[in-house]
Protein backbone atom coordinates (compact mmCIF):
# COMPACT_ATOMS: atom_id res chain seq x y z
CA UNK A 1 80.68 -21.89 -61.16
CA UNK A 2 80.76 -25.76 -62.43
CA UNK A 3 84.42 -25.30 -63.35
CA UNK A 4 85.37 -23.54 -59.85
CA UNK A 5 83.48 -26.43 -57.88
CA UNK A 6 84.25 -29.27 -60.08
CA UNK A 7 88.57 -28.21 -58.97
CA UNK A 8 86.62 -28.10 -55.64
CA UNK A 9 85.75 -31.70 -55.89
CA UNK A 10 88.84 -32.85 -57.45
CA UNK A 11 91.03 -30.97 -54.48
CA UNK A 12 88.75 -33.42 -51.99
CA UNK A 13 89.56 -36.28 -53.64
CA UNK A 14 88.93 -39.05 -51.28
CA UNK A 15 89.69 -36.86 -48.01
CA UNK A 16 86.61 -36.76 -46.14
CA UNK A 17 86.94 -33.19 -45.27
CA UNK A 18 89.05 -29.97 -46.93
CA UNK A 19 91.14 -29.25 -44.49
CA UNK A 20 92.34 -30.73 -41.27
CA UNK A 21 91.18 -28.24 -38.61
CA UNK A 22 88.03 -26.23 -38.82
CA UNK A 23 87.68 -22.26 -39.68
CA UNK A 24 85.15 -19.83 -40.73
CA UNK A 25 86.48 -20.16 -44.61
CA UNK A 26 85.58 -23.94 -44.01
CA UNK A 27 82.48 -23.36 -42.75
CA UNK A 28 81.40 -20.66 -45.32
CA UNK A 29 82.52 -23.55 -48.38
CA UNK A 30 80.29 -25.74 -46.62
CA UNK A 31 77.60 -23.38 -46.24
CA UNK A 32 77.12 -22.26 -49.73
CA UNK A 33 77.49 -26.30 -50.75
CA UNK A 34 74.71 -26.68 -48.59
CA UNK A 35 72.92 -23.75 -49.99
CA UNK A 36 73.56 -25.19 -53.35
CA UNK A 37 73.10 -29.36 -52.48
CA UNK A 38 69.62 -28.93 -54.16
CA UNK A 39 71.04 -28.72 -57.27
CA UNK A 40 72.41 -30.24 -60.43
CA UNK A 41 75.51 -28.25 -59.59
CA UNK A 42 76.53 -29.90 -56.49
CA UNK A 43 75.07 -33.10 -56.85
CA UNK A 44 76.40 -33.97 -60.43
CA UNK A 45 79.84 -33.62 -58.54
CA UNK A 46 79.47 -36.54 -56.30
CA UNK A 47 82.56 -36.21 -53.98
CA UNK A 48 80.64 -32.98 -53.25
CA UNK A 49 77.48 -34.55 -52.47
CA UNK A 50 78.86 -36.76 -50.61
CA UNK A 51 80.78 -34.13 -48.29
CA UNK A 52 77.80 -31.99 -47.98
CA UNK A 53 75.73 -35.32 -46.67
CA UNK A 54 78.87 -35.46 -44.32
CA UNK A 55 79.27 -31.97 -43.00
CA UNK A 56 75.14 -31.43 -42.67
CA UNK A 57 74.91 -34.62 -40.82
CA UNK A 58 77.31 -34.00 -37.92
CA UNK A 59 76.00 -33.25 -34.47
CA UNK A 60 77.15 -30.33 -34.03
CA UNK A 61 76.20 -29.01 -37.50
CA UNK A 62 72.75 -29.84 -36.65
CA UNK A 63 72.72 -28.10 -33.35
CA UNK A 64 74.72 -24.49 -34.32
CA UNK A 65 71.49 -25.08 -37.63
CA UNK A 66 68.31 -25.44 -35.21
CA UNK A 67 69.71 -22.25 -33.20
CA UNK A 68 69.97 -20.26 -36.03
CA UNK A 69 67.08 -21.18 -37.91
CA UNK A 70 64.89 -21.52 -34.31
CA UNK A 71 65.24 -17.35 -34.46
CA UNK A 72 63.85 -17.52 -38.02
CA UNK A 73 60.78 -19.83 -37.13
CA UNK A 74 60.04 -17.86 -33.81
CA UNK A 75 60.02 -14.37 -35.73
CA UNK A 76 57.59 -16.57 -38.10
């Protein structure tokens, strides 16, 4: 998994985002980043890191998150 998301990190470069438009394949890569930002795996790559910090703190991210997870905490 290191090797796969270390090409990952080199294929960002200095681009703040992978692609130009949004899709669900971009928003699956950043989910399991996210999943994963917790660990030495992600944050030893630090172009990843860095794009996880990005994608997590946009506004939008942060809304389509509290719906999803406000199901989770309701059922709680």
């Amino acid at each position: 998994m290191q090797k796969r998301l270390s090409a990952l990190s080199k294929s960002l470069g200095d681009k703040p985002t992978l692609t130009v438009t949004a899709s669900p394949r971009v928003i699956d890569d950043d989910d399991v980043l996210r999943i994963l930002k917790h660990t030495d795996i992600v944050t030893s790559e630090k172009r990843l890191a860095a794009y996880v910090e990005r994608c997590t703190s946009r506004p939008a991210f942060k809304r389509a998150f509290d719906a999803q997870i406000g199901d989770f905490r309701k059922a709680a």
